[in-house]
PDB file of N, CA and C in Angstrom:
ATOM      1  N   UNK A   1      11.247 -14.020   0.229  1.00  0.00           N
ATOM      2  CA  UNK A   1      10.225 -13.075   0.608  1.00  0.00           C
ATOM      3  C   UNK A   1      10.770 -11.656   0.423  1.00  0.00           C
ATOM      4  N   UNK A   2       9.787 -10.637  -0.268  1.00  0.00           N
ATOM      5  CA  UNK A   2      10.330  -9.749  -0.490  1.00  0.00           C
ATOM      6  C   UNK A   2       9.397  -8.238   0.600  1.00  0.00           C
ATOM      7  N   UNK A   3       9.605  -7.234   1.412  1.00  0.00           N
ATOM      8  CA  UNK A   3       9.005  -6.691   2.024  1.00  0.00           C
ATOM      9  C   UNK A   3       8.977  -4.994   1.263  1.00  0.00           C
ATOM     10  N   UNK A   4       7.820  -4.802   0.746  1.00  0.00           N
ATOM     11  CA  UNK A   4       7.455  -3.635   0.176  1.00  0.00           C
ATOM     12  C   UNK A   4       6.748  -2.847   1.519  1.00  0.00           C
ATOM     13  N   UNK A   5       8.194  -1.441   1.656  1.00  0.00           N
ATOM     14  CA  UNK A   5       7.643  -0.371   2.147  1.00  0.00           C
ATOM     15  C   UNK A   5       7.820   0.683   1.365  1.00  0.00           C
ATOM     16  N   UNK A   6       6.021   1.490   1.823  1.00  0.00           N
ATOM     17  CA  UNK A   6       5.698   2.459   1.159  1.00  0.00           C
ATOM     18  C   UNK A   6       5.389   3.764   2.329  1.00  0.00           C
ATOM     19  N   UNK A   7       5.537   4.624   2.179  1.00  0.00           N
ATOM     20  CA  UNK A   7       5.615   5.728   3.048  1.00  0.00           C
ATOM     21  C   UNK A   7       4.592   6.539   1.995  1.00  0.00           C
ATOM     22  N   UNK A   8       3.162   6.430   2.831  1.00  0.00           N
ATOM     23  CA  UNK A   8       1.835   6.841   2.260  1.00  0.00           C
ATOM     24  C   UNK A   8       2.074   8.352   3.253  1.00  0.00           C
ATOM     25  N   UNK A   9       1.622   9.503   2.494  1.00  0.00           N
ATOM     26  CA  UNK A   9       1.612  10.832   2.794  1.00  0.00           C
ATOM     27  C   UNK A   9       0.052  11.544   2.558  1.00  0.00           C
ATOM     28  N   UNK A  10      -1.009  11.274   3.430  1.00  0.00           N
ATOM     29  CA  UNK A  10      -2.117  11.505   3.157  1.00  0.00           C
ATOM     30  C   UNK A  10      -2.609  13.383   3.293  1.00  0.00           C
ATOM     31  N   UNK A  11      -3.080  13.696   2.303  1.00  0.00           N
ATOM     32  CA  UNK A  11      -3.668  14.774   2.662  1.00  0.00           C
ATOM     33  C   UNK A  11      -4.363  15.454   3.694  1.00  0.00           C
ATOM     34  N   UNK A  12      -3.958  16.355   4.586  1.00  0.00           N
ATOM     35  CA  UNK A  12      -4.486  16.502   5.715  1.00  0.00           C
ATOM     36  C   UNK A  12      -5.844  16.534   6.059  1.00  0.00           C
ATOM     37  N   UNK A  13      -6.985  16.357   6.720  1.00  0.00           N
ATOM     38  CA  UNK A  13      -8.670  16.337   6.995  1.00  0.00           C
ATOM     39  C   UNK A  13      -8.770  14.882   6.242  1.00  0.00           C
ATOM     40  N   UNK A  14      -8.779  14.486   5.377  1.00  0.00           N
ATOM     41  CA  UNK A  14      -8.577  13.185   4.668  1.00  0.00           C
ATOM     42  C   UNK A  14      -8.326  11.991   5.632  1.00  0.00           C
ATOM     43  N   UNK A  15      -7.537  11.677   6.540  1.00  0.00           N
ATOM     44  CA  UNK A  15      -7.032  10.631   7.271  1.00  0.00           C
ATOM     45  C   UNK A  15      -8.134   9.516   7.611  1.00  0.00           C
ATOM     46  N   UNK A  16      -9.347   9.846   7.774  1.00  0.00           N
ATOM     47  CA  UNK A  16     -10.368   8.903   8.532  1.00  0.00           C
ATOM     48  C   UNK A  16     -11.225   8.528   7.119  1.00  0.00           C
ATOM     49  N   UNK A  17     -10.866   9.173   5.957  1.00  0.00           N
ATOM     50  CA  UNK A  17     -11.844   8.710   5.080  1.00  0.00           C
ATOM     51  C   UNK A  17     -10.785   7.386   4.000  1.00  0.00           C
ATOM     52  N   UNK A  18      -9.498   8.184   4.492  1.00  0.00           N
ATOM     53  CA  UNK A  18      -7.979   7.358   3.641  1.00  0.00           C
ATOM     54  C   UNK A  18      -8.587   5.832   4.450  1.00  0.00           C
ATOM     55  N   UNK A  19      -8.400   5.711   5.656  1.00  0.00           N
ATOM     56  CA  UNK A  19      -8.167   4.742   6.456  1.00  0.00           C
ATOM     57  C   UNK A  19     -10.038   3.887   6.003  1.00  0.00           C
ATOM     58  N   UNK A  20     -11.133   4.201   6.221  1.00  0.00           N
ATOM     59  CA  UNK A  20     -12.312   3.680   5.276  1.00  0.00           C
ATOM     60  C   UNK A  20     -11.931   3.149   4.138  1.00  0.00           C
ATOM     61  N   UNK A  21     -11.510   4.094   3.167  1.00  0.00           N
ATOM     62  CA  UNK A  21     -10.999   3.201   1.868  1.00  0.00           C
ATOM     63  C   UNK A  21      -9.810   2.484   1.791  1.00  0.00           C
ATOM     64  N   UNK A  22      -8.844   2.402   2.771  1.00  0.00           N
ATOM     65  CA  UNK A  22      -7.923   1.462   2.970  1.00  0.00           C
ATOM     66  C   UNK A  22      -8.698   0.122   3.498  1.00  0.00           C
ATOM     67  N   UNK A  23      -9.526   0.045   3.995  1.00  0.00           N
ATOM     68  CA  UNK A  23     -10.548  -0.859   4.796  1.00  0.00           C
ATOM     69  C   UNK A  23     -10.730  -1.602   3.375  1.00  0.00           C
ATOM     70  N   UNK A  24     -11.521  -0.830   2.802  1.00  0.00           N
ATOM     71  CA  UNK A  24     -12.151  -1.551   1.614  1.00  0.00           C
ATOM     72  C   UNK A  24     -10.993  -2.451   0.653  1.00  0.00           C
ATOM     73  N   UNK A  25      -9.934  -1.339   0.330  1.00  0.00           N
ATOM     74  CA  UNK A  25      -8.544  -1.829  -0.527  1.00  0.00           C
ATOM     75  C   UNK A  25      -8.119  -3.336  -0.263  1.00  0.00           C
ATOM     76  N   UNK A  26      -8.193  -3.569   1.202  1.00  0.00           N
ATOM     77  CA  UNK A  26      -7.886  -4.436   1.832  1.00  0.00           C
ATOM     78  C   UNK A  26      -7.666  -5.761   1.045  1.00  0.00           C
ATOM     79  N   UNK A  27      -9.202  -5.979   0.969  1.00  0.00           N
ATOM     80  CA  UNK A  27      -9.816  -7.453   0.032  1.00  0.00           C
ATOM     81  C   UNK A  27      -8.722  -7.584  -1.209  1.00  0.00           C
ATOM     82  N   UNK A  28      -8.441  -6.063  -2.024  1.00  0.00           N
ATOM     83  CA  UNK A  28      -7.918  -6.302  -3.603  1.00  0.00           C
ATOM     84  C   UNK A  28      -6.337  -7.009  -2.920  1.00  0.00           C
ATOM     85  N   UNK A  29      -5.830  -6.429  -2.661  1.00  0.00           N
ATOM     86  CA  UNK A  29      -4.137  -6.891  -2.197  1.00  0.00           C
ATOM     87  C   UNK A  29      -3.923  -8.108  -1.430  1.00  0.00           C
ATOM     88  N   UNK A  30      -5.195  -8.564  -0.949  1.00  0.00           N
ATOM     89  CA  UNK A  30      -4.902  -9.553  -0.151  1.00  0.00           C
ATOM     90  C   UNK A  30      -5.172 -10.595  -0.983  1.00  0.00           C
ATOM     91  N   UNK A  31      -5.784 -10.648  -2.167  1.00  0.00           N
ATOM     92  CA  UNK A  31      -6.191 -11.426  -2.946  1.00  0.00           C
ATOM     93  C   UNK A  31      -5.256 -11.584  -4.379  1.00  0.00           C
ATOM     94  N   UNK A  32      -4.027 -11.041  -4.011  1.00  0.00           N
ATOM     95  CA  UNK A  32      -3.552 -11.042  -5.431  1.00  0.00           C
ATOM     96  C   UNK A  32      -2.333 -12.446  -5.355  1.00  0.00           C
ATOM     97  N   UNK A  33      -2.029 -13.019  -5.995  1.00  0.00           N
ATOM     98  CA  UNK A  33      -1.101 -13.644  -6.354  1.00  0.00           C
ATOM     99  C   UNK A  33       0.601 -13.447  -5.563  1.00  0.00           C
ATOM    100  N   UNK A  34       1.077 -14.072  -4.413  1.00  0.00           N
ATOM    101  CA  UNK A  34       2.396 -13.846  -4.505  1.00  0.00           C
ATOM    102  C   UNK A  34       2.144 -13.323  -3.194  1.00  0.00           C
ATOM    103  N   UNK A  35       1.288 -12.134  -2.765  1.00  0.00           N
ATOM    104  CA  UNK A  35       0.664 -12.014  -1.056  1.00  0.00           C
ATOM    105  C   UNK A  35       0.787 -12.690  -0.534  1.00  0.00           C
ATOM    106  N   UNK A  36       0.911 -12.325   0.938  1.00  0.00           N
ATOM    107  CA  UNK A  36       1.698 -13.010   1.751  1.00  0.00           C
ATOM    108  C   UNK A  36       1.035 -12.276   3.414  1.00  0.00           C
ATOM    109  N   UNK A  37       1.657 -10.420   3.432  1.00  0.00           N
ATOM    110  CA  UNK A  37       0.259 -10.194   4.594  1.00  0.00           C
ATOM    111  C   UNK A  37       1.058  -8.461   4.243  1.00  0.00           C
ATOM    112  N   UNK A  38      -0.062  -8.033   5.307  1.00  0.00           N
ATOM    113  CA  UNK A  38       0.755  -6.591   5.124  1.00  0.00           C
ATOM    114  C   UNK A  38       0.361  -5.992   6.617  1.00  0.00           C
ATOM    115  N   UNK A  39       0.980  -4.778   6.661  1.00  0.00           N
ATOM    116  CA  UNK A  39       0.485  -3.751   8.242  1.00  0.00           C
ATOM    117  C   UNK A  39       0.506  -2.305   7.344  1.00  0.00           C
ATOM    118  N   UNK A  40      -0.248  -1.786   7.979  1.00  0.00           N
ATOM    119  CA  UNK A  40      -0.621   0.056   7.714  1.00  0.00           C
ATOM    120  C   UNK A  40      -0.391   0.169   9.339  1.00  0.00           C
ATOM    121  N   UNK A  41       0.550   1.195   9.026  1.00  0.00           N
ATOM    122  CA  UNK A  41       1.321   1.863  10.404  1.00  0.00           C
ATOM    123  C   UNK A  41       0.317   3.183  10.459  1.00  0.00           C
ATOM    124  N   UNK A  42       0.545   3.949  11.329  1.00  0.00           N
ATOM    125  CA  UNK A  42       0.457   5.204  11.440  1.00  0.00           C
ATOM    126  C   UNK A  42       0.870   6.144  12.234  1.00  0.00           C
ATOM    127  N   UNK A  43       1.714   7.018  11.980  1.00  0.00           N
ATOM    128  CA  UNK A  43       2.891   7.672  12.190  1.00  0.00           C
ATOM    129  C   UNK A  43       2.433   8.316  13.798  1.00  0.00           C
ATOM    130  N   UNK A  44       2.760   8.456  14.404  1.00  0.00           N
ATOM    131  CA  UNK A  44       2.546   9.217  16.198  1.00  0.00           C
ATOM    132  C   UNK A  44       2.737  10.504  16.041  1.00  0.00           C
ATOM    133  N   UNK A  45       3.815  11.003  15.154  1.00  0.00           N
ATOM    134  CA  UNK A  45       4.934  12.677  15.462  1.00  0.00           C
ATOM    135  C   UNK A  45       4.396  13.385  14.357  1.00  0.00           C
ATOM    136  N   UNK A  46       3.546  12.452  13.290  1.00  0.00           N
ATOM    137  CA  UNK A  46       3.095  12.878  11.875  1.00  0.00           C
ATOM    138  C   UNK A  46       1.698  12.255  11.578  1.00  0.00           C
ATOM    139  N   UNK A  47       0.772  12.836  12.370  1.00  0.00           N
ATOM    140  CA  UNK A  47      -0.822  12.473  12.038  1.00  0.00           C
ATOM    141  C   UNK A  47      -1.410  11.755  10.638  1.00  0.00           C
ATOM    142  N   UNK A  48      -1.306  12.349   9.009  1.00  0.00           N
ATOM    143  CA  UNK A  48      -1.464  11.709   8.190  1.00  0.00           C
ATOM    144  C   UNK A  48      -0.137  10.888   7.620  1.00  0.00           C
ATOM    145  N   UNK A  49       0.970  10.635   7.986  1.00  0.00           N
ATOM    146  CA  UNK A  49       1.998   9.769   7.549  1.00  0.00           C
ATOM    147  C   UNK A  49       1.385   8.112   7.444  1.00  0.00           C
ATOM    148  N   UNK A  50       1.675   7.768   7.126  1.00  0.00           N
ATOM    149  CA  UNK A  50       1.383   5.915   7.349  1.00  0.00           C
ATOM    150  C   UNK A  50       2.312   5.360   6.380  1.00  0.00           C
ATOM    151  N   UNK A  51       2.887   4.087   7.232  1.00  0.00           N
ATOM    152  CA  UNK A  51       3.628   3.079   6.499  1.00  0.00           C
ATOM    153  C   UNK A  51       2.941   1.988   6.325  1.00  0.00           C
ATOM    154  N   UNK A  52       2.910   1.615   4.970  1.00  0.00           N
ATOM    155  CA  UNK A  52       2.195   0.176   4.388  1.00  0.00           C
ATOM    156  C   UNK A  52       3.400  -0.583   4.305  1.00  0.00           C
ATOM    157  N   UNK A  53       3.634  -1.655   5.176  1.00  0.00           N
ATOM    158  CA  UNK A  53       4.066  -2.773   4.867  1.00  0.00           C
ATOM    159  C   UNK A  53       4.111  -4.076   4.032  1.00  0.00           C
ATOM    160  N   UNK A  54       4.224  -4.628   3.344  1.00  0.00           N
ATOM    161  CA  UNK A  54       3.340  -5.914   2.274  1.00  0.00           C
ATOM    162  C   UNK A  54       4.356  -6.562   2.246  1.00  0.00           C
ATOM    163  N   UNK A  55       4.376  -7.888   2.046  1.00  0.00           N
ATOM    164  CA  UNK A  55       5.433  -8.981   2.232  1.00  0.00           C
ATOM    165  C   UNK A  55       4.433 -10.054   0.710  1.00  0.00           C
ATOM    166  N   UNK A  56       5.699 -10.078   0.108  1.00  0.00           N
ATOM    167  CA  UNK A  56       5.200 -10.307  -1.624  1.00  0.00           C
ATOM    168  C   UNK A  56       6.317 -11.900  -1.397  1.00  0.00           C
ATOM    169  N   UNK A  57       5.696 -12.551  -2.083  1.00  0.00           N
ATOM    170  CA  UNK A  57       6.758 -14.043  -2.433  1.00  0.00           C
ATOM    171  C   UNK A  57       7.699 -13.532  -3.508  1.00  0.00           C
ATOM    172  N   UNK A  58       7.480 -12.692  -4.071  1.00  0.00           N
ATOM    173  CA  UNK A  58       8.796 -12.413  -5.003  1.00  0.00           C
ATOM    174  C   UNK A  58       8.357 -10.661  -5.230  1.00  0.00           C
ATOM    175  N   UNK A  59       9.421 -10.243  -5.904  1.00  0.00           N
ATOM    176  CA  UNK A  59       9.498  -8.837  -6.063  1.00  0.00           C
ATOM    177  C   UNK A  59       8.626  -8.813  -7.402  1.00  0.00           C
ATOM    178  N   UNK A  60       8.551 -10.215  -8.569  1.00  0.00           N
ATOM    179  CA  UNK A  60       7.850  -9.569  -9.889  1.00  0.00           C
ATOM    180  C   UNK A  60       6.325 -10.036  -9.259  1.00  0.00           C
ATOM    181  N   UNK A  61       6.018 -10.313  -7.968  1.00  0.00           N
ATOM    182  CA  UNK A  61       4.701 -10.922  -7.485  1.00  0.00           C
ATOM    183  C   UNK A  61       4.090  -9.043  -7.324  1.00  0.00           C
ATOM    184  N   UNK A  62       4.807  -8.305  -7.289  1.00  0.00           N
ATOM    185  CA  UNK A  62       4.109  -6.458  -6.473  1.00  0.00           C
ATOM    186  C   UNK A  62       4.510  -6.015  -7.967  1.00  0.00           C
ATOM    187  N   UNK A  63       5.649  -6.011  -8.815  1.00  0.00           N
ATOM    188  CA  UNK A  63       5.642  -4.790  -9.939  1.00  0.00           C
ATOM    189  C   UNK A  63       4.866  -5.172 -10.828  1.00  0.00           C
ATOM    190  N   UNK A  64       4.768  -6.642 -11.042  1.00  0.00           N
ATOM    191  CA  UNK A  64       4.350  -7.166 -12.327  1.00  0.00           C
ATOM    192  C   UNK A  64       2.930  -7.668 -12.461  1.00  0.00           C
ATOM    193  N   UNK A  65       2.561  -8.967 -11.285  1.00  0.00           N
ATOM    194  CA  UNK A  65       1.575  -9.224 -10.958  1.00  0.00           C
ATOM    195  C   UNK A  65       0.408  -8.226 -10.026  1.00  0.00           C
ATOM    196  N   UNK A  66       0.791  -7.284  -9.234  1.00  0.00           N
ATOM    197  CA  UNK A  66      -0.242  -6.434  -8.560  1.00  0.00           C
ATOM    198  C   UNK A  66      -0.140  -5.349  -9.508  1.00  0.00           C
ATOM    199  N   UNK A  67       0.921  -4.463  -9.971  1.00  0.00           N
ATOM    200  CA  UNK A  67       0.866  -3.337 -11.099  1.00  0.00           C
ATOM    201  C   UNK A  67       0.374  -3.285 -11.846  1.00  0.00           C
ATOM    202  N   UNK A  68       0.188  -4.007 -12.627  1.00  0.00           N
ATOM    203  CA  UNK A  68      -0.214  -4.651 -14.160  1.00  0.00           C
ATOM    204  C   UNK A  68      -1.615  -4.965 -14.089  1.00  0.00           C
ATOM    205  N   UNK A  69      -2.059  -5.846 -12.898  1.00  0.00           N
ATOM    206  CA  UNK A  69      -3.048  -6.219 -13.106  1.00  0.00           C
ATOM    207  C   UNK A  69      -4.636  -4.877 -13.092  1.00  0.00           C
ATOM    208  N   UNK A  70      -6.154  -5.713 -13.295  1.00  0.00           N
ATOM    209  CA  UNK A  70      -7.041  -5.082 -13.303  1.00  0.00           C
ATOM    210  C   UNK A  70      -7.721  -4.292 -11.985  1.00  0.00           C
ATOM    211  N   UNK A  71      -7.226  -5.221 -10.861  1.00  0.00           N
ATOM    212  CA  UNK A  71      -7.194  -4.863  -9.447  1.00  0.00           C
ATOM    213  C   UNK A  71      -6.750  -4.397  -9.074  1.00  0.00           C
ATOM    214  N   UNK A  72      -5.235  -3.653  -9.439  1.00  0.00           N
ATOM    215  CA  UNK A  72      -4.359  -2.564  -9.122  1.00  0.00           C
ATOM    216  C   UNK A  72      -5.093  -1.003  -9.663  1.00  0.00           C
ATOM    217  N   UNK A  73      -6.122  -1.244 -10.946  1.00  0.00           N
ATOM    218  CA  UNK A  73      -7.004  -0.385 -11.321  1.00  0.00           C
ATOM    219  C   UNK A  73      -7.597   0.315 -10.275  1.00  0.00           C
ATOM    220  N   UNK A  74      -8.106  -0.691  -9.551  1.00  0.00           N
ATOM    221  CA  UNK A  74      -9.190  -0.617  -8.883  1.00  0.00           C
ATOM    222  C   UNK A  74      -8.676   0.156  -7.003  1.00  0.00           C
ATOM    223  N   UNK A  75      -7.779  -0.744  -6.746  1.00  0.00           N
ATOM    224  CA  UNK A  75      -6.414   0.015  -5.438  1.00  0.00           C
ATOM    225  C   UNK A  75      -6.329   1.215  -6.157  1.00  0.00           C
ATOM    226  N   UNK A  76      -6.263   2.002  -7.414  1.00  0.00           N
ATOM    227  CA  UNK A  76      -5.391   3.265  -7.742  1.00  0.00           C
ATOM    228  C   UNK A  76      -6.637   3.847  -7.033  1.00  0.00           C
ATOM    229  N   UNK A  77      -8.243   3.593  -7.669  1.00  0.00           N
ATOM    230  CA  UNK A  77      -8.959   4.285  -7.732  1.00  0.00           C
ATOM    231  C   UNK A  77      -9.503   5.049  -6.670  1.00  0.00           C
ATOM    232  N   UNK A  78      -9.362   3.456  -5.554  1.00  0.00           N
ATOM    233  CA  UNK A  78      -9.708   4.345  -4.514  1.00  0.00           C
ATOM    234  C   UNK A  78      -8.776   4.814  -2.783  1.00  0.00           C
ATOM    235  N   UNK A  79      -7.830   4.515  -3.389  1.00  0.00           N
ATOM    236  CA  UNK A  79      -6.850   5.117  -2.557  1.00  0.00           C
ATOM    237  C   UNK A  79      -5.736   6.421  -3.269  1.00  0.00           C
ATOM    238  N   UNK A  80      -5.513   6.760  -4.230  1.00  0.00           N
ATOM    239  CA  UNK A  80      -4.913   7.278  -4.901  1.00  0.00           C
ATOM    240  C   UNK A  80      -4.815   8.567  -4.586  1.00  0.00           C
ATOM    241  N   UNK A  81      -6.227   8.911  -4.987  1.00  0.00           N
ATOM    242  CA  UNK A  81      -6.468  10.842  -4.374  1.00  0.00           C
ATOM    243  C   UNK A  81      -6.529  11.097  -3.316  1.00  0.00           C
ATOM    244  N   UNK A  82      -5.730   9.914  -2.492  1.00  0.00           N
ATOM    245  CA  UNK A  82      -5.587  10.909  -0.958  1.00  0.00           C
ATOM    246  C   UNK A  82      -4.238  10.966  -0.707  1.00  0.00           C
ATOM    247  N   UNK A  83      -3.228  10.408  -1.233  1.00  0.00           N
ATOM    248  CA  UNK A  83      -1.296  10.921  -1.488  1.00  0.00           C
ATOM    249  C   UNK A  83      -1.204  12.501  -1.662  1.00  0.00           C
ATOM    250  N   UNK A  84      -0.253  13.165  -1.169  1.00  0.00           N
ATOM    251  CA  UNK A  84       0.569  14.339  -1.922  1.00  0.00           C
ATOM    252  C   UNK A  84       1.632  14.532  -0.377  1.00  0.00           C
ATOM    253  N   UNK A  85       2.662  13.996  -1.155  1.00  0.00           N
ATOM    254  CA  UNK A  85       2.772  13.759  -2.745  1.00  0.00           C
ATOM    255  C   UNK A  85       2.363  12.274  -2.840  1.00  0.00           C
ATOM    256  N   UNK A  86       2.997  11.606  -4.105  1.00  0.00           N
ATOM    257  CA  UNK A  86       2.959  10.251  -4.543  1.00  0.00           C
ATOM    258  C   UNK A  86       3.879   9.441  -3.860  1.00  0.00           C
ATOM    259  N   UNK A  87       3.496   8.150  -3.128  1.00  0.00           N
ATOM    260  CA  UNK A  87       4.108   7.565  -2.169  1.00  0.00           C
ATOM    261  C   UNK A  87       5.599   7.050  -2.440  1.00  0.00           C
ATOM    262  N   UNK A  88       6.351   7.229  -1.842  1.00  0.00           N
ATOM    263  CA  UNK A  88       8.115   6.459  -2.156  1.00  0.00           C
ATOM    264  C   UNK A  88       7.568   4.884  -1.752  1.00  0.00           C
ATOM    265  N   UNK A  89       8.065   4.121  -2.409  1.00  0.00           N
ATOM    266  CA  UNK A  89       7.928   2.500  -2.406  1.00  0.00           C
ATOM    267  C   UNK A  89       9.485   2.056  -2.578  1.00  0.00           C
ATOM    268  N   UNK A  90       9.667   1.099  -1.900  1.00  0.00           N
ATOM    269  CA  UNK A  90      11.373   0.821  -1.773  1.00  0.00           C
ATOM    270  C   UNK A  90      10.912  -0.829  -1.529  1.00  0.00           C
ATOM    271  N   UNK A  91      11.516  -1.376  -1.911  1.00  0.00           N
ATOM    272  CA  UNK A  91      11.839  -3.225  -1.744  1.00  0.00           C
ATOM    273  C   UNK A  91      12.843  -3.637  -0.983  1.00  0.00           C
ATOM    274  N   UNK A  92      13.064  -4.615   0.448  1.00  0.00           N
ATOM    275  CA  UNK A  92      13.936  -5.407   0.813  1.00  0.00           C
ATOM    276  C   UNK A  92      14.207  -6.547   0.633  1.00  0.00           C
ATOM    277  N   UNK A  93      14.729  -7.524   0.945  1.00  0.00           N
ATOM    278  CA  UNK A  93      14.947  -8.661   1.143  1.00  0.00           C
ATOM    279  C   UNK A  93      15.739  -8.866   2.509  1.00  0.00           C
ATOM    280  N   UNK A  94      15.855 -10.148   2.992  1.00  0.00           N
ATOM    281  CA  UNK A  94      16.472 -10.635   4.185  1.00  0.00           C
ATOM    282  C   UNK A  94      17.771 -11.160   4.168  1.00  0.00           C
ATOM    283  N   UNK A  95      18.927 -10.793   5.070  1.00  0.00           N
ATOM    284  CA  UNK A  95      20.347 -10.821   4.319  1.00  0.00           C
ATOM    285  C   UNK A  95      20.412 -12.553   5.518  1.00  0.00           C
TER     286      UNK A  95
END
């Protein structure tokens, strides 16, 4: 199991419309291949901060299979223009 965190940086006034279209996003990621589950944090000390959590069966299940695909189109589209900057994404594994 591989755990993709992303440290989402939403544009300020934006937050309640990010979190609507995160609503919607929902369905695409949960439906992809290799998913597994995820959490959207949201920061206490930093109002638009949020951490997306996602737990992938393998690491080429998020670069290859969710990146690549036509549904990752569709995640850019409508979550995309509310980042600045563009989110840091980092991969773990369990030692």
């Amino acid at each position: 199991m591989i755990l993709e965190v992303a440290t989402l940086d939403v544009i300020p006034g934006k937050e309640k419309a990010f979190e609507a279209d995160f609503g919607k996003a929902e369905s695409i990621i949960s439906s992809m291949q290799g998913y597994l589950s995820h959490e959207l944090k949201r920061c206490i000390e930093k109002n638009n901060r949020y951490l997306l959590l996602v737990k992938w069966e393998t690491l080429e299940d998020h670069e290859v299979g969710f990146r690549k695909s036509a549904e990752y189109q569709e995640w850019k589209k409508l979550l995309h223009a509310y980042y600045d900057p563009f989110p840091s994404v980092e991969h773990y594994e369990s030692l």
